[in-house]
N, C-alpha and C. Protein backbone atom coordinates (compact mmCIF):
# COMPACT_ATOMS: atom_id res chain seq x y z
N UNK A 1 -19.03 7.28 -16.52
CA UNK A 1 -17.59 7.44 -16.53
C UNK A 1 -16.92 6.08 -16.37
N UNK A 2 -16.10 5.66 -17.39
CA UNK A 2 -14.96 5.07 -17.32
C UNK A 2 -13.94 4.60 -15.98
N UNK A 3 -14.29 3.66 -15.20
CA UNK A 3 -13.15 3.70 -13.97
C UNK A 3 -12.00 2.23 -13.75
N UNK A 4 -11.69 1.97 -15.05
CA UNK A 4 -11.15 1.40 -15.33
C UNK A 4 -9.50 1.84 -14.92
N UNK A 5 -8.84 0.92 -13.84
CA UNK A 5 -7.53 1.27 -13.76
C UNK A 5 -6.62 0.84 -15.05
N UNK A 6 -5.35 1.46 -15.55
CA UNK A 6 -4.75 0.42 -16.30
C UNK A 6 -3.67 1.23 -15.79
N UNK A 7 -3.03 -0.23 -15.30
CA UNK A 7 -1.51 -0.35 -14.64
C UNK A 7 -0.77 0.61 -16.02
N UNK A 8 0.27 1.20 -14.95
CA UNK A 8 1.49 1.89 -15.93
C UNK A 8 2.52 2.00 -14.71
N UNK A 9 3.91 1.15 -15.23
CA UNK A 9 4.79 1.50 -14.71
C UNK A 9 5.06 2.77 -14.51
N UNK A 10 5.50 2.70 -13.11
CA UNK A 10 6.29 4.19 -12.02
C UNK A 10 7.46 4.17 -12.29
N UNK A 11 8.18 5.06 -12.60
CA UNK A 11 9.81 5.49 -11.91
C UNK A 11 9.91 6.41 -11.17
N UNK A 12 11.16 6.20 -10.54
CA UNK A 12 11.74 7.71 -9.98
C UNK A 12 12.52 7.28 -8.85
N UNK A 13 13.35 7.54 -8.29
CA UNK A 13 14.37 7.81 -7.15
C UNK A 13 15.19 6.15 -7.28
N UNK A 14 15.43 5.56 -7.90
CA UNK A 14 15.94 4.54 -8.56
C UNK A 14 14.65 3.22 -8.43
N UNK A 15 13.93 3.47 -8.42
CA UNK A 15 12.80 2.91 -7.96
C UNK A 15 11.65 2.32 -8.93
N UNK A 16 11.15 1.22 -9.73
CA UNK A 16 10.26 1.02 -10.50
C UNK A 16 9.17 0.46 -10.03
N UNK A 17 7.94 1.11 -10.12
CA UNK A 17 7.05 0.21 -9.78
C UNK A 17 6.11 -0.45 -10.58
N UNK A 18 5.59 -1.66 -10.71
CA UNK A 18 5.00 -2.56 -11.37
C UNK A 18 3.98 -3.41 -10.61
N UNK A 19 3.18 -4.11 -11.43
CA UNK A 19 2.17 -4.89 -11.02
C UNK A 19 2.63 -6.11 -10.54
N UNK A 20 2.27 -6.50 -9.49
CA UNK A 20 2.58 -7.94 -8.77
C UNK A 20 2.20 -9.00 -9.96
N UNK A 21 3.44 -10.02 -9.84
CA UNK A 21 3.49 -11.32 -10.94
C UNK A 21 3.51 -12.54 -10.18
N UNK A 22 3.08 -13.31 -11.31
CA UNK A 22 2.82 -14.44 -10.34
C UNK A 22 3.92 -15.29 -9.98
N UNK A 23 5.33 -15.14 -10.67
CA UNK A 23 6.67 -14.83 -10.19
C UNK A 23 7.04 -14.50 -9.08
N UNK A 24 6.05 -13.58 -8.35
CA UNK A 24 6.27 -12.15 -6.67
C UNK A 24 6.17 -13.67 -6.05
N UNK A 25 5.71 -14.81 -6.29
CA UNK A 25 5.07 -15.60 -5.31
C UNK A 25 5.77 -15.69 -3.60
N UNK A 26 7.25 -16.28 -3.90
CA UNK A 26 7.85 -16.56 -3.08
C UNK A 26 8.24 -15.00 -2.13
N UNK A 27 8.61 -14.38 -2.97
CA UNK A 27 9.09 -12.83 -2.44
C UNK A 27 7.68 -12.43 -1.57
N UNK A 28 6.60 -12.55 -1.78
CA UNK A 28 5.36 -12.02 -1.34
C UNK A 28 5.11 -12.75 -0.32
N UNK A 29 5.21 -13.71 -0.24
CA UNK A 29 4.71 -14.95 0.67
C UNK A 29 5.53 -14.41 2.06
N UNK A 30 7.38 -14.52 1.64
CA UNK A 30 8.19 -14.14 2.89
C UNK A 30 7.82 -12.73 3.66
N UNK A 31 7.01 -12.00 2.84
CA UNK A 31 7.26 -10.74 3.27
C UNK A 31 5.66 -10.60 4.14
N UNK A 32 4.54 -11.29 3.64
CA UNK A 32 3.25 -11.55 4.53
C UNK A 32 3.65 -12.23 5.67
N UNK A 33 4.72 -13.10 5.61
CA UNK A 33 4.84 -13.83 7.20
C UNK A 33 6.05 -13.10 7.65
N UNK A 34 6.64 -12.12 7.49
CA UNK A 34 7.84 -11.55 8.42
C UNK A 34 7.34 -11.07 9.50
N UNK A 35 7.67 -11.23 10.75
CA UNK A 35 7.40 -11.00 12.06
C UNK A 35 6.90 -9.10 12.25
N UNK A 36 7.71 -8.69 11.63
CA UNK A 36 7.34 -7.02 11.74
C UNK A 36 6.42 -6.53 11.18
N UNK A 37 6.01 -7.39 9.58
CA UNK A 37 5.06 -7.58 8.73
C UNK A 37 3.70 -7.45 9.48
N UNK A 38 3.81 -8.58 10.33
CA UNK A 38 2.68 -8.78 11.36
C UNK A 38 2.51 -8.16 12.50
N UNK A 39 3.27 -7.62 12.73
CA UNK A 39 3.12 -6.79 13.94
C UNK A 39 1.96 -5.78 13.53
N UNK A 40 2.01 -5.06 11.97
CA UNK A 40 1.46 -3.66 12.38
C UNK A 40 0.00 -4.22 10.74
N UNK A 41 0.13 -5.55 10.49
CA UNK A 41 -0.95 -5.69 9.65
C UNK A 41 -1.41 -7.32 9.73
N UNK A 42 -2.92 -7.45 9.57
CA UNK A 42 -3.52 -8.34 9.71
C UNK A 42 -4.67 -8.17 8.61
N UNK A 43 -4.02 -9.27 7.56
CA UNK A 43 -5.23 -9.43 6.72
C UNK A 43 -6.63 -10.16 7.28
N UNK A 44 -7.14 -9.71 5.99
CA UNK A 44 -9.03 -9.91 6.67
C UNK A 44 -9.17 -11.99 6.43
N UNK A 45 -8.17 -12.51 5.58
CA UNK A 45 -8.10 -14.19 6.09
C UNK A 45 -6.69 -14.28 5.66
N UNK A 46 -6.79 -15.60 6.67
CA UNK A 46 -5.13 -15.48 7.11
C UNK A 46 -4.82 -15.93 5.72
N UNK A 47 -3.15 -15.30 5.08
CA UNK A 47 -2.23 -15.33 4.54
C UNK A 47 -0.76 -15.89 5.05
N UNK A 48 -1.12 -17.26 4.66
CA UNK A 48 0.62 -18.08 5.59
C UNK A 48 0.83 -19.10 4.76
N UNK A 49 0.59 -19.25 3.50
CA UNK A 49 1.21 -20.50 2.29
C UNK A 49 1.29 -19.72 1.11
N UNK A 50 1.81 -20.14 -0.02
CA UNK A 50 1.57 -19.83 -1.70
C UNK A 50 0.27 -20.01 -1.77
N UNK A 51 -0.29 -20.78 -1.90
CA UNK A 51 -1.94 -20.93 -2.33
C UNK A 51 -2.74 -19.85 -1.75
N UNK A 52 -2.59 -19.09 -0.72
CA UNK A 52 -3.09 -18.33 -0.06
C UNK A 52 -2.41 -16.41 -0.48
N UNK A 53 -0.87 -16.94 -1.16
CA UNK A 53 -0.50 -15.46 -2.09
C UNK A 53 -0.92 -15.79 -3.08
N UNK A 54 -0.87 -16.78 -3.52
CA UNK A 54 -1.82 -16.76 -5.32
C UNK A 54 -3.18 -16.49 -5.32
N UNK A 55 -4.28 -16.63 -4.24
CA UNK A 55 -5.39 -16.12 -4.10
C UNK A 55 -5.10 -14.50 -4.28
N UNK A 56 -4.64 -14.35 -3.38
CA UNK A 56 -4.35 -12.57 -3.03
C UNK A 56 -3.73 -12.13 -4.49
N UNK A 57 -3.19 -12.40 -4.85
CA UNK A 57 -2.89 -11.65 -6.65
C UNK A 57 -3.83 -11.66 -7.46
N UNK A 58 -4.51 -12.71 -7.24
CA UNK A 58 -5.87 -13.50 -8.19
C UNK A 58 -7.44 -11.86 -7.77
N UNK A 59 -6.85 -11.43 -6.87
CA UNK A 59 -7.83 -10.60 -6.30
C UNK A 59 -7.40 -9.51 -6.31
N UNK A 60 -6.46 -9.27 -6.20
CA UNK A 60 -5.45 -8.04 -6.69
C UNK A 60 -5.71 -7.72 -8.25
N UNK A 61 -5.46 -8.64 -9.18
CA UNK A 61 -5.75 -8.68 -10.53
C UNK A 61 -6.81 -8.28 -10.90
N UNK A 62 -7.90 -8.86 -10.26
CA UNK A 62 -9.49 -8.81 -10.42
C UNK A 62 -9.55 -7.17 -9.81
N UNK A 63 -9.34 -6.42 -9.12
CA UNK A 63 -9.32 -5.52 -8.18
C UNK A 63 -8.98 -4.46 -9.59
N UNK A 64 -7.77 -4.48 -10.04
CA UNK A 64 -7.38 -3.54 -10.85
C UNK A 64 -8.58 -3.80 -11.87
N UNK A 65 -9.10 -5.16 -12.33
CA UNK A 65 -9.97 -4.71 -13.39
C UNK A 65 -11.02 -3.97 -13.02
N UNK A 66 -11.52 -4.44 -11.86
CA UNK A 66 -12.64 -3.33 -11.63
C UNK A 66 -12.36 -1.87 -11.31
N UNK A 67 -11.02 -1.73 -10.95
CA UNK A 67 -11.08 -0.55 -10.77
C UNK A 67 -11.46 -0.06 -9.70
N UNK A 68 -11.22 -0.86 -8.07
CA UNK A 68 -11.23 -1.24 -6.90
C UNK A 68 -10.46 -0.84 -6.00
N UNK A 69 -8.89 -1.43 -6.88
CA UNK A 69 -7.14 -1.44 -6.16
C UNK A 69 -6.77 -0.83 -7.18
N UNK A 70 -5.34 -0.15 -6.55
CA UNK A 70 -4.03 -0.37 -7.76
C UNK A 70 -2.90 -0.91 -6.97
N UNK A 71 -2.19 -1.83 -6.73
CA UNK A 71 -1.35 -2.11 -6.08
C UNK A 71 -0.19 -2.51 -6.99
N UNK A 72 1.15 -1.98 -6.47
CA UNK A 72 2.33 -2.30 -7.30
C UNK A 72 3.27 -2.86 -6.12
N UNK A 73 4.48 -3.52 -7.23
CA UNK A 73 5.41 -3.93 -6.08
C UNK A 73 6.18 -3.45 -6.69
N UNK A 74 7.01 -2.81 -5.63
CA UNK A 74 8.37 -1.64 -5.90
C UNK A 74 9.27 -2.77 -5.66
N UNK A 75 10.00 -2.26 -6.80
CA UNK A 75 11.40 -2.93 -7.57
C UNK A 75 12.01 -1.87 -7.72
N UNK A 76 13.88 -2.74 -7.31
CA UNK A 76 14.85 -1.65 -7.20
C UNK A 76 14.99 -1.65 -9.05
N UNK A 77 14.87 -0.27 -9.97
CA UNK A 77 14.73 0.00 -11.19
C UNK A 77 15.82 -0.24 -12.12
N UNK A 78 17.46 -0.48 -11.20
CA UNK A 78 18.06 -1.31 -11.60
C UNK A 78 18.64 -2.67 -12.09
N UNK A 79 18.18 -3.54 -10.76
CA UNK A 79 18.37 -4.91 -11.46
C UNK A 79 17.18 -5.36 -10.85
N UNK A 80 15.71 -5.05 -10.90
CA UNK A 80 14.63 -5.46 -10.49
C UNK A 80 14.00 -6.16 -9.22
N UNK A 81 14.95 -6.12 -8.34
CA UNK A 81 15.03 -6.95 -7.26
C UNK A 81 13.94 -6.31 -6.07
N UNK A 82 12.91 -6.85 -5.76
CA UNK A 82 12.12 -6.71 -5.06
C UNK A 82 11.71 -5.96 -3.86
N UNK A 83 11.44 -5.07 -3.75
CA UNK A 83 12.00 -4.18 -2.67
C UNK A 83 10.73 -4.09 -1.58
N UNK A 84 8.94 -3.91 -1.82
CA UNK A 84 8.46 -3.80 -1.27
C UNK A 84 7.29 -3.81 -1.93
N UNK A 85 6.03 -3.21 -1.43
CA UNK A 85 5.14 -3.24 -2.16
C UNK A 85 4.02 -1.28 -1.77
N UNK A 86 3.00 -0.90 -2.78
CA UNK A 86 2.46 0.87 -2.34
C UNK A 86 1.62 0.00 -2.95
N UNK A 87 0.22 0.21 -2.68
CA UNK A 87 -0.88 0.34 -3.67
C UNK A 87 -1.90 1.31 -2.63
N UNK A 88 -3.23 1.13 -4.07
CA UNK A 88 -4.21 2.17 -3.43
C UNK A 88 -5.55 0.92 -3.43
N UNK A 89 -6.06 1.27 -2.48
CA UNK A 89 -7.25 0.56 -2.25
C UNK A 89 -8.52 1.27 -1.60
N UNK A 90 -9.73 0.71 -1.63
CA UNK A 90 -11.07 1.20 -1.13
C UNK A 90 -11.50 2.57 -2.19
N UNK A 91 -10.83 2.43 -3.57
CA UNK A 91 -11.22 3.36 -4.22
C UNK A 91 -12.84 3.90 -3.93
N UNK A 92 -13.16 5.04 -4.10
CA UNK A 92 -14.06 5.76 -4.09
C UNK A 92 -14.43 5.98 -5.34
N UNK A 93 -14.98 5.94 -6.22
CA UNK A 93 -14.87 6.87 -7.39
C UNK A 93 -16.10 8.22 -7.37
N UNK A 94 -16.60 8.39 -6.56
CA UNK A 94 -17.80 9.30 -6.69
C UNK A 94 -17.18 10.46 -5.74
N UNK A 95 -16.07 10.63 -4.56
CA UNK A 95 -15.61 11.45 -3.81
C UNK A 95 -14.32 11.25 -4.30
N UNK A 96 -13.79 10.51 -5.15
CA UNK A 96 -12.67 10.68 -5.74
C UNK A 96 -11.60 10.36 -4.88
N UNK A 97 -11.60 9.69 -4.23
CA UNK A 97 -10.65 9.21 -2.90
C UNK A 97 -10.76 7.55 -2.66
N UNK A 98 -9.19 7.89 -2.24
CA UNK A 98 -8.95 6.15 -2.50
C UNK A 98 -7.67 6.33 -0.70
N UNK A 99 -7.97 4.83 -0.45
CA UNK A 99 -6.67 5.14 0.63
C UNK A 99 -5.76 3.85 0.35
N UNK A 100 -4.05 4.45 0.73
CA UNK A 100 -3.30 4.16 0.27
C UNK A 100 -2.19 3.21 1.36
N UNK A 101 -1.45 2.38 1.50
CA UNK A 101 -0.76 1.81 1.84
C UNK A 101 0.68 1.07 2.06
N UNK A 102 1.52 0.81 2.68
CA UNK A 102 2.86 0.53 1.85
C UNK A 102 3.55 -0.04 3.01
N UNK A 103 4.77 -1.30 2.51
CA UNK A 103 5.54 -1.89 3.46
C UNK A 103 6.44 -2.64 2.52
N UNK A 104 7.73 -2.31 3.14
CA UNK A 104 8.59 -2.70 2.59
C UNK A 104 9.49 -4.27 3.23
N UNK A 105 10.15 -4.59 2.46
CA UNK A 105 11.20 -6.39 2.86
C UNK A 105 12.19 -5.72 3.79
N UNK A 106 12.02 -6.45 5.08
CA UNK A 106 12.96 -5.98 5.42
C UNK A 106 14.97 -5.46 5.41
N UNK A 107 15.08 -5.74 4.35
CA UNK A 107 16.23 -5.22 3.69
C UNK A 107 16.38 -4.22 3.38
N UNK A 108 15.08 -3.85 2.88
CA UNK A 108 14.94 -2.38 2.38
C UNK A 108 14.07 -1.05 3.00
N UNK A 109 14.44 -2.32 4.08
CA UNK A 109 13.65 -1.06 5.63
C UNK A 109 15.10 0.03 5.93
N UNK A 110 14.23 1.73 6.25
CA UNK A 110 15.50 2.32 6.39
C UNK A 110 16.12 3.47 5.27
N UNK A 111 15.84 2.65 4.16
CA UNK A 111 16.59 3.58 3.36
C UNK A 111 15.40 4.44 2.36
N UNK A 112 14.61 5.01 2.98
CA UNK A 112 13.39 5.79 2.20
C UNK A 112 12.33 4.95 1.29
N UNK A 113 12.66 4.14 0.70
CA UNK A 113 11.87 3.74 -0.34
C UNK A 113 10.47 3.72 0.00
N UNK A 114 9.78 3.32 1.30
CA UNK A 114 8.50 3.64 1.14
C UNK A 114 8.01 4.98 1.02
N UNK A 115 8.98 6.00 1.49
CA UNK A 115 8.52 7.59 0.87
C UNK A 115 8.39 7.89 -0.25
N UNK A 116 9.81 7.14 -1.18
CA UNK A 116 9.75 7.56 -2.48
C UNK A 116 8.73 6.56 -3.46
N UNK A 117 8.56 5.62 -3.23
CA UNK A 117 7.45 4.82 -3.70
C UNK A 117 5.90 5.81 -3.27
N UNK A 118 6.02 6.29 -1.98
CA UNK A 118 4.93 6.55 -1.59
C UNK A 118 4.25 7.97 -2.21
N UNK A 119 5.80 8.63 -2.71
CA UNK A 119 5.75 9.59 -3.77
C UNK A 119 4.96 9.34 -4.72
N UNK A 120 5.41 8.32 -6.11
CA UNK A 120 4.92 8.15 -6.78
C UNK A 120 4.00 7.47 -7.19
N UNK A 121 3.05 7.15 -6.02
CA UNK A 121 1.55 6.29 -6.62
C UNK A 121 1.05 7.95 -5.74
N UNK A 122 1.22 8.25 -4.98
CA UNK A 122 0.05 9.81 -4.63
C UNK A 122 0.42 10.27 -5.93
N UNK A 123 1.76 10.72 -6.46
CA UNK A 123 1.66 11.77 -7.64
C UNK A 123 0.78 11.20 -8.66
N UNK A 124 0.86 9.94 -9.14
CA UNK A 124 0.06 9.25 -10.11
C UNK A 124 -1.48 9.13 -9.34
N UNK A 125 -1.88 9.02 -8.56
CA UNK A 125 -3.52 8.70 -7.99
C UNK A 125 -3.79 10.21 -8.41
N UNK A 126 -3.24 11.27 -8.34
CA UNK A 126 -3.36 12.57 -8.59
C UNK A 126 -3.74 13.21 -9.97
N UNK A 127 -2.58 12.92 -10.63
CA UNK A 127 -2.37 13.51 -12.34
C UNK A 127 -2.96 12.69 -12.88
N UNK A 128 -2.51 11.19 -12.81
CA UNK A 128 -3.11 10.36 -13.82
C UNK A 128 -4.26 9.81 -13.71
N UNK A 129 -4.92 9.26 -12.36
CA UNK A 129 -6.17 8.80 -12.00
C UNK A 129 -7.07 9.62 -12.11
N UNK A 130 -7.17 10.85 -11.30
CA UNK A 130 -7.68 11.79 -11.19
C UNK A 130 -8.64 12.20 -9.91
N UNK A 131 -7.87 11.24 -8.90
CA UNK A 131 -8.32 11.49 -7.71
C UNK A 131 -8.13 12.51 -6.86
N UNK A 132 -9.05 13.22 -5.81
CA UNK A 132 -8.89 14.40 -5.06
C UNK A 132 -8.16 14.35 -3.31
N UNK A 133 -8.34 13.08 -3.14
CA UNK A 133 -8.12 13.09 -1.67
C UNK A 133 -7.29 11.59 -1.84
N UNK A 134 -6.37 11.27 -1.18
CA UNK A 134 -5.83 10.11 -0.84
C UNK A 134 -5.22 9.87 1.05
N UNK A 135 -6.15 9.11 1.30
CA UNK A 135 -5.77 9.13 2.84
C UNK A 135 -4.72 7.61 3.18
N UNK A 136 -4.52 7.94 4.54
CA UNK A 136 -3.40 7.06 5.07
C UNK A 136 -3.83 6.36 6.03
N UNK A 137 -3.86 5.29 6.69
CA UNK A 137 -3.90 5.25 7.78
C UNK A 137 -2.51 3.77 8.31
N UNK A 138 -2.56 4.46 9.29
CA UNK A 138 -1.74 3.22 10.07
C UNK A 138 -2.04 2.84 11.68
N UNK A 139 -1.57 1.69 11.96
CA UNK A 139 -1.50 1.73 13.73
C UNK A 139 -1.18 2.79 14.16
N UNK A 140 -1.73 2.83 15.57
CA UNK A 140 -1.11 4.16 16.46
C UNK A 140 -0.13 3.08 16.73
N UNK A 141 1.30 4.04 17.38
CA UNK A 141 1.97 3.45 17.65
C UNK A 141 3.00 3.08 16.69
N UNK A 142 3.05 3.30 15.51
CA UNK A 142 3.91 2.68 14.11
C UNK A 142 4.39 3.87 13.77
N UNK A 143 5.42 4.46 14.32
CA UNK A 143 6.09 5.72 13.91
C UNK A 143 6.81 5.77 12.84
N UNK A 144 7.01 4.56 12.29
CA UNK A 144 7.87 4.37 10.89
C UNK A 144 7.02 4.92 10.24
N UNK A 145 6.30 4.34 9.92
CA UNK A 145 4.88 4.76 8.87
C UNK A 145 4.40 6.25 9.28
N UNK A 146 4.17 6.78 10.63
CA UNK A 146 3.81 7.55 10.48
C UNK A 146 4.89 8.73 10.23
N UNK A 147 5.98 8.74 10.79
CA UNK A 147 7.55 9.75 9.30
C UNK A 147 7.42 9.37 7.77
N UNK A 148 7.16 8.89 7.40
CA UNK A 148 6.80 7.78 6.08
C UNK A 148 5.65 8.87 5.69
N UNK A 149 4.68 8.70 6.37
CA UNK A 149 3.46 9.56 5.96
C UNK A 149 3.20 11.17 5.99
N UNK A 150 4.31 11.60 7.19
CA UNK A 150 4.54 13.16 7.41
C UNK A 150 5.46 13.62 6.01
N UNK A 151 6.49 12.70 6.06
CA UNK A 151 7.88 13.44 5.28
C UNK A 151 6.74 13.47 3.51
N UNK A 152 5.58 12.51 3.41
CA UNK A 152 5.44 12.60 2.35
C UNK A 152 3.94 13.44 2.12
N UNK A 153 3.91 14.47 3.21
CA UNK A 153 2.70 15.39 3.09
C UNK A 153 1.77 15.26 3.07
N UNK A 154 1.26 14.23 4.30
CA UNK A 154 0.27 13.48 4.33
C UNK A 154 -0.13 14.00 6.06
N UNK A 155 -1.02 14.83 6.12
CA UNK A 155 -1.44 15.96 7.00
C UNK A 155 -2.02 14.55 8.57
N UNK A 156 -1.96 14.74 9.72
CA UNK A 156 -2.55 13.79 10.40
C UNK A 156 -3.91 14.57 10.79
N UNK A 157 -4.95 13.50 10.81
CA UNK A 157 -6.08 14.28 10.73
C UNK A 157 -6.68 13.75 11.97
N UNK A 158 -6.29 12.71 12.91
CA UNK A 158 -6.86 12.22 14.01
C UNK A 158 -6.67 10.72 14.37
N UNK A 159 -7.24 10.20 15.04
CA UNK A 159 -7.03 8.68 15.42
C UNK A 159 -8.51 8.39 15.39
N UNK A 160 -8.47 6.67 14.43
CA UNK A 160 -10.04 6.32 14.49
C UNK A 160 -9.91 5.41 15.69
N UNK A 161 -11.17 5.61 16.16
CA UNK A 161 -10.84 4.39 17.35
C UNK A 161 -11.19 2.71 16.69
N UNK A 162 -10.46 1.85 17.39
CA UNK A 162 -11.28 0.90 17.22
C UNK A 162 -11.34 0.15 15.46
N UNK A 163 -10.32 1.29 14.87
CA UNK A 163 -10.86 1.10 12.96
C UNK A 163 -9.95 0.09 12.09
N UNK A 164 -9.11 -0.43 13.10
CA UNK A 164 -8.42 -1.71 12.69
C UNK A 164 -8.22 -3.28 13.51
N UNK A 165 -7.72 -4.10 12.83
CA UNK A 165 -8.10 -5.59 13.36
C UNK A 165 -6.49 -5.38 14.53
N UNK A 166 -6.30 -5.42 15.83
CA UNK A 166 -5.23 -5.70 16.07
C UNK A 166 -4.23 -6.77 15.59
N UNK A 167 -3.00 -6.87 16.31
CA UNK A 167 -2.27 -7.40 15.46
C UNK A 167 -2.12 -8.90 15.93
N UNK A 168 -2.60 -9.55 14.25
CA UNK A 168 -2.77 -11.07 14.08
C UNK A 168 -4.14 -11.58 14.90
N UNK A 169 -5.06 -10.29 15.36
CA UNK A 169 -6.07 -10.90 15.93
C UNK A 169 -7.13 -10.60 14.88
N UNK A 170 -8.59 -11.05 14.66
CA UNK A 170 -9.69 -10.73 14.18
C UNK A 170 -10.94 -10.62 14.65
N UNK A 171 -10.75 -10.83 16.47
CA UNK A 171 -11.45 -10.35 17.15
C UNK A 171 -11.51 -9.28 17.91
N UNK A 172 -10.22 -8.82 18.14
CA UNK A 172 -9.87 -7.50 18.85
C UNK A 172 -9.61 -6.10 17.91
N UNK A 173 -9.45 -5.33 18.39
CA UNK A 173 -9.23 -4.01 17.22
C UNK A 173 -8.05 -3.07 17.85
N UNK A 174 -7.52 -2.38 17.29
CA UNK A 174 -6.69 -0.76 17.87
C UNK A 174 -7.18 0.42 16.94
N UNK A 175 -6.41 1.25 17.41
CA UNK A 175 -6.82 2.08 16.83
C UNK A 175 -5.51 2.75 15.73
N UNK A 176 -6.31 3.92 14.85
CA UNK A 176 -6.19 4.28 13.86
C UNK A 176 -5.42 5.95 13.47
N UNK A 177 -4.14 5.85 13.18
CA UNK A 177 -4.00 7.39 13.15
C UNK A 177 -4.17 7.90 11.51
N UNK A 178 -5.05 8.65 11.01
CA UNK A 178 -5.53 8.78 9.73
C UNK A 178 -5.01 9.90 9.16
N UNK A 179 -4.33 9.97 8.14
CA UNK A 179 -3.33 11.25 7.32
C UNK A 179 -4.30 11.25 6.19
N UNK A 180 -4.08 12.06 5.33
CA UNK A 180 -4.28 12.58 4.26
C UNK A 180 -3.82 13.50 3.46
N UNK A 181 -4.01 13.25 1.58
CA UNK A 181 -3.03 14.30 1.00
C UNK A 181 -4.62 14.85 0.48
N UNK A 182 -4.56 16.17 -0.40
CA UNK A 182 -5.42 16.56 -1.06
C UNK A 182 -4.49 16.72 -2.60
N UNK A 183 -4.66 16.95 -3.53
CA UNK A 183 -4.78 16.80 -4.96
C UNK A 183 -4.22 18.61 -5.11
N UNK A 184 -5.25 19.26 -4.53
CA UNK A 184 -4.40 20.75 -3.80
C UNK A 184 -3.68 21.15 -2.82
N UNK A 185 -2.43 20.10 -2.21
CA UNK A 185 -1.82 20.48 -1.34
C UNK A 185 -0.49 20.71 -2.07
């Protein structure tokens, strides 16, 4: 089987989503070092220059070819202006499950968009990919995300212990509250 992703623009709720450009640079960069950014995520090597977001696209890119990631950055569908970013990662392809992610600039914290973004990559990981399970996870403690993840029918299934890097550390960990959609919900 074929597990080749190929990007296709999202719409819906004024909302477009698209593949990160190497254009996102500056927009991407501010939004990896925003203080809140970091509070509730810690990449696996640090991300704090351009050379270090142009890696991360460079792998993002590579990611979609294999058929790995899908990650988009949500743009307001009107005048394109940068709003945040949803993708899916740790694809599965043999259990058909991939888990999914999302954070928005803070400008555009507030006004739904990570629901409605978060809408349309589950509806698409669903119909168009053809995946069965798409899970969530976030910090305990990150109630944004986790209304974010309820309002968008994403069931809570427990807390992992221990299943993330705390925040800005890579020696310490917290823990994990894990949602999930099914394909039949």
């Amino acid at each position: 089987m074929d597990h080749r992703l190929i990007p296709a623009d999202l719409s819906g709720h004024g909302l477009r989503l698209r593949v990160w450009r190497d254009d996102d640079l500056a927009v991407l960069l501010r939004a990896v070092t925003d203080p809140e950014y970091l509070r509730w995520n810690t990449h696996t090597t640090p991300v704090e220059d351009e050379a270090a977001v142009a890696e991360l696209l460079r792998l993002r890119a590579r990611g979609w070819a294999r058929g790995e990631v899908a990650t988009y950055c949500v743009t307001d569908e009107a005048d394109g202006t940068v709003l945040g970013h949803v993708g899916l990662n740790s694809l599965d392809w043999n259990l058909r499950c991939a888990r999914v992610g999302y954070w928005t600039l803070p400008e555009a914290r507030g006004r739904g968009i990570a629901g409605h973004a978060l809408g349309l990559v589950t509806r698409w990981a669903f119909d168009a990919v053809g995946l069965h399970r798409v899970e969530l996870g976030h910090a305990v403690g990150h109630t944004a995300s986790c209304r974010v993840a309820e309002r968008g029918g994403y069931v809570v299934e427990g807390t992992l212990r221990g299943a993330m890097f705390a925040s800005q550390r890579r020696d310490a960990f917290r823990d994990l509250h894990l949602h999930a959609r099914l394909a039949t919900d």
